[in-house]
Protein backbone atom coordinates (compact mmCIF):
# COMPACT_ATOMS: atom_id res chain seq x y z
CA UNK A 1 -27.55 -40.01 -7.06
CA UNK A 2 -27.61 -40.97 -10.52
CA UNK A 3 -30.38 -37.89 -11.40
CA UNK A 4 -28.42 -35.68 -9.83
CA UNK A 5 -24.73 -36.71 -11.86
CA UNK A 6 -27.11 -36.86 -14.92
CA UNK A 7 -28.49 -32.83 -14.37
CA UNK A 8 -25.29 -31.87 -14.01
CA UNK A 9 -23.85 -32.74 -17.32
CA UNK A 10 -26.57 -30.71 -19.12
CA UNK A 11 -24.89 -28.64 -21.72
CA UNK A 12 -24.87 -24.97 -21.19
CA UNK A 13 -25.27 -22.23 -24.15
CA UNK A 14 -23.72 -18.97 -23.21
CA UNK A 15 -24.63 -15.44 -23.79
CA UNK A 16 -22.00 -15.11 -26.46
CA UNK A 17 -22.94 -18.32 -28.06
CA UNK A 18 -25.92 -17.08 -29.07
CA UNK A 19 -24.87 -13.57 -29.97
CA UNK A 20 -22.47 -15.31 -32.51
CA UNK A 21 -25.03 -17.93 -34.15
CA UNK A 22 -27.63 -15.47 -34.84
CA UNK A 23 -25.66 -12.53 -36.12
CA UNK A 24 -23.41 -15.30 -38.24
CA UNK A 25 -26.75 -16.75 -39.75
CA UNK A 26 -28.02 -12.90 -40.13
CA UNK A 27 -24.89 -12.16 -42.15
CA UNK A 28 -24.66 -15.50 -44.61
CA UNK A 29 -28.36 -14.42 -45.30
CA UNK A 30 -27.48 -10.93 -46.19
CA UNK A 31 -24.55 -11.92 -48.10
CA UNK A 32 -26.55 -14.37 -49.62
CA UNK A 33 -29.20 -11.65 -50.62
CA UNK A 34 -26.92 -8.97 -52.21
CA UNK A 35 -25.55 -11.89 -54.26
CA UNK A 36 -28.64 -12.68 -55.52
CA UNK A 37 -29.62 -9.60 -56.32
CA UNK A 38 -26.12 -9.20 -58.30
CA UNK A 39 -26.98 -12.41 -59.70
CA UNK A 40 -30.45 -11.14 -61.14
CA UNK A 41 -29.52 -7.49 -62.17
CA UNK A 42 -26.56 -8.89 -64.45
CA UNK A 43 -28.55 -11.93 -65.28
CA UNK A 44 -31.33 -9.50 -66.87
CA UNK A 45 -28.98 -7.27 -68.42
CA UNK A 46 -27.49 -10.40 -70.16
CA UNK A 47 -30.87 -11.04 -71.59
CA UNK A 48 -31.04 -7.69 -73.03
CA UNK A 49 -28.50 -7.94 -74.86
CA UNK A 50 -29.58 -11.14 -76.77
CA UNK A 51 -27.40 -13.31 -74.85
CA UNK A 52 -28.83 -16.53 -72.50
CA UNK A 53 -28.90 -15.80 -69.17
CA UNK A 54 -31.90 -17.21 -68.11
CA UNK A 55 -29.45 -19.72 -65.73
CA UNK A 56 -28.48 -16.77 -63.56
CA UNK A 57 -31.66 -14.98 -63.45
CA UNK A 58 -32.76 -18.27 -61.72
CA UNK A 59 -29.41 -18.53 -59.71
CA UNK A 60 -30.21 -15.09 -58.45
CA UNK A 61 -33.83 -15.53 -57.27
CA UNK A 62 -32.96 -18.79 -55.50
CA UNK A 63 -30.26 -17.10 -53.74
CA UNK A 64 -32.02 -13.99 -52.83
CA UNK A 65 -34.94 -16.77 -51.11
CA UNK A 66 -32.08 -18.47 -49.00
CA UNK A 67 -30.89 -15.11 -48.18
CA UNK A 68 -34.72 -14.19 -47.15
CA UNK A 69 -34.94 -17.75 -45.35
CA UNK A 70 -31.77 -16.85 -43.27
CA UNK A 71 -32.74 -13.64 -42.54
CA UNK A 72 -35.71 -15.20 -41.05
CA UNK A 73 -34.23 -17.58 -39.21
CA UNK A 74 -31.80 -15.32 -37.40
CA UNK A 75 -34.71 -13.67 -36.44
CA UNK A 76 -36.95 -16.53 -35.13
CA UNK A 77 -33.38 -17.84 -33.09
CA UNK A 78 -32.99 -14.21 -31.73
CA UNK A 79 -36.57 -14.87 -30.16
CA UNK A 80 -35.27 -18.21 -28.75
CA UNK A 81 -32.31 -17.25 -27.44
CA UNK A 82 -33.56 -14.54 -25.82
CA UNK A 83 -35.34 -16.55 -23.36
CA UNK A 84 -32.57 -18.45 -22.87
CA UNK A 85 -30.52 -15.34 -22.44
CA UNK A 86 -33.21 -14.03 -19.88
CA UNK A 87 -32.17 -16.56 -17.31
CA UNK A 88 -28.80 -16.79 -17.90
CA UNK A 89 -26.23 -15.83 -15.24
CA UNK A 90 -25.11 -11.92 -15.87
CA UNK A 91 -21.69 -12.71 -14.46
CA UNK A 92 -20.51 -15.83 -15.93
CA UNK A 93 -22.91 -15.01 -19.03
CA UNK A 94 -24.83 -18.59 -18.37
CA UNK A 95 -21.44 -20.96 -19.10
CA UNK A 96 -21.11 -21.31 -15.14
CA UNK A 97 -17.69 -20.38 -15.02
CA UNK A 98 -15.34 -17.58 -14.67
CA UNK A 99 -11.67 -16.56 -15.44
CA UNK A 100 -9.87 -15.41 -12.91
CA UNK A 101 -5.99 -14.47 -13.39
CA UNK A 102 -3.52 -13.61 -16.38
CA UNK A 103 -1.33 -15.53 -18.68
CA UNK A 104 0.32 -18.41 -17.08
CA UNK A 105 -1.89 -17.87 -14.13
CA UNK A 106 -5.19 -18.54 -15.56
CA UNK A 107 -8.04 -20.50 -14.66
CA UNK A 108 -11.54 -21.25 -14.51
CA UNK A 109 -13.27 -21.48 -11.22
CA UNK A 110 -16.97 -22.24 -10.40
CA UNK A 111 -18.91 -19.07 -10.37
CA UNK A 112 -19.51 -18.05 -7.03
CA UNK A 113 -23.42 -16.10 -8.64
CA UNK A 114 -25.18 -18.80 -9.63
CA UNK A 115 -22.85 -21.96 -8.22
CA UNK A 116 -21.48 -23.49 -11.36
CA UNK A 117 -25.32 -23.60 -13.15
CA UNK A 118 -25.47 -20.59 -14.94
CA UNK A 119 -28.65 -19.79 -14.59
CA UNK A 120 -30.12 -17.19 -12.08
CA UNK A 121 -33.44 -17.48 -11.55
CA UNK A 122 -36.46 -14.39 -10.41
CA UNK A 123 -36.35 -14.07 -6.79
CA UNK A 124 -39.42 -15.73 -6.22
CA UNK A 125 -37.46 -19.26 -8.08
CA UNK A 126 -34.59 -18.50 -5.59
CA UNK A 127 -36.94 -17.98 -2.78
CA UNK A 128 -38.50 -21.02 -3.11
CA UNK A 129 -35.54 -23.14 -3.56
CA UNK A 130 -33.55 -21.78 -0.96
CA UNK A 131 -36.49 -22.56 0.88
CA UNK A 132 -36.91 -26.25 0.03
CA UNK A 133 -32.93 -26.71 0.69
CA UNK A 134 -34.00 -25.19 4.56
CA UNK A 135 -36.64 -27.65 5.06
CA UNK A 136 -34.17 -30.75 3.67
CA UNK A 137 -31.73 -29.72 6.41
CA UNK A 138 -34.28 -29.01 9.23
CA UNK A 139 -35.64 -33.21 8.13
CA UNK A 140 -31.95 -34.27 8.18
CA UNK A 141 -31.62 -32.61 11.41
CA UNK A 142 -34.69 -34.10 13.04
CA UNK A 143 -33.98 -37.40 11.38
CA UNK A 144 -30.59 -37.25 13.59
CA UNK A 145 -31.86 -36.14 16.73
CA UNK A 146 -34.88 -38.55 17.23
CA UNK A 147 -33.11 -41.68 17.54
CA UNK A 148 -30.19 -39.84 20.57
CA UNK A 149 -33.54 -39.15 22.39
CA UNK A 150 -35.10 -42.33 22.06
CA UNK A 151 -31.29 -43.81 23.42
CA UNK A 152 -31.40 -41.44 26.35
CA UNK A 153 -35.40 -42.58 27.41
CA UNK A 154 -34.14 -46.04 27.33
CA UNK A 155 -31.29 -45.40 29.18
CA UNK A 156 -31.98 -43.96 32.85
């Protein structure tokens, strides 16, 4: 009972979620690259003129490397998150839950896809689990039944 409470409380990463991480960490890199580059291109004209700017040249290439890093790294959390994303619940977009009602009458209710896990698995995963909750009844059931008939052979 315990493994079962415990499975339930495992948190959920929507659809959205990761939409909005990996764009956000695509556009601080960006914005972190043009910087840079400003950065460098008025660092270098600074040094033309006879003037220090040897501080900002350096400024600019570190920033244009974090801007390269996060770039990156949007990219290698798009990969993740699509797999994540690929079994996610198209309805409830994987947080299990859906809105139902306006204004004053909102709420969330379980979704009725994917029961409140959001995840929907190939049919073949559904298959087979739908399949091993059939054969838990059909023990349950038998478990039930064999001790009336042994009562009712002891009986007459």
């Amino acid at each position: 009972m315990k493994n079962k409470i415990m499975s339930q409380r495992i948190k959920r990463r929507s659809s959205i979620r990761i939409y909005v991480i990996q764009y956000s960490i695509f556009l601080m890199g960006a914005i972190s690259f043009v910087v840079g580059l400003y950065l460098y291109d008025s660092a270098v004209a600074q040094t033309e003129q006879g003037l220090n700017g040897r501080i900002w040249e350096i400024a600019g290439i570190v920033s244009i490397v974090c801007g390269l890093v996060c770039v990156i790294l949007s990219y290698v959390y798009a990969r993740i998150g699509s797999r994540i994303i690929g079994t996610n619940c198209p309805f409830c977009y994987g947080s299990g839950y859906v809105d139902k009602g306006a204004g004053k009458e909102s709420r969330r209710e379980v979704c009725p896809v994917c029961d409140g896990t959001g995840k929907m698995y190939d049919k073949a995963r559904k298959f087979q689990l739908e399949r091993e909750e059939q054969k838990d009844k059909e023990i349950s059931q038998k478990s039930e039944t064999i001790p009336s008939e042994e009562t009712n052979e002891q009986n007459p």
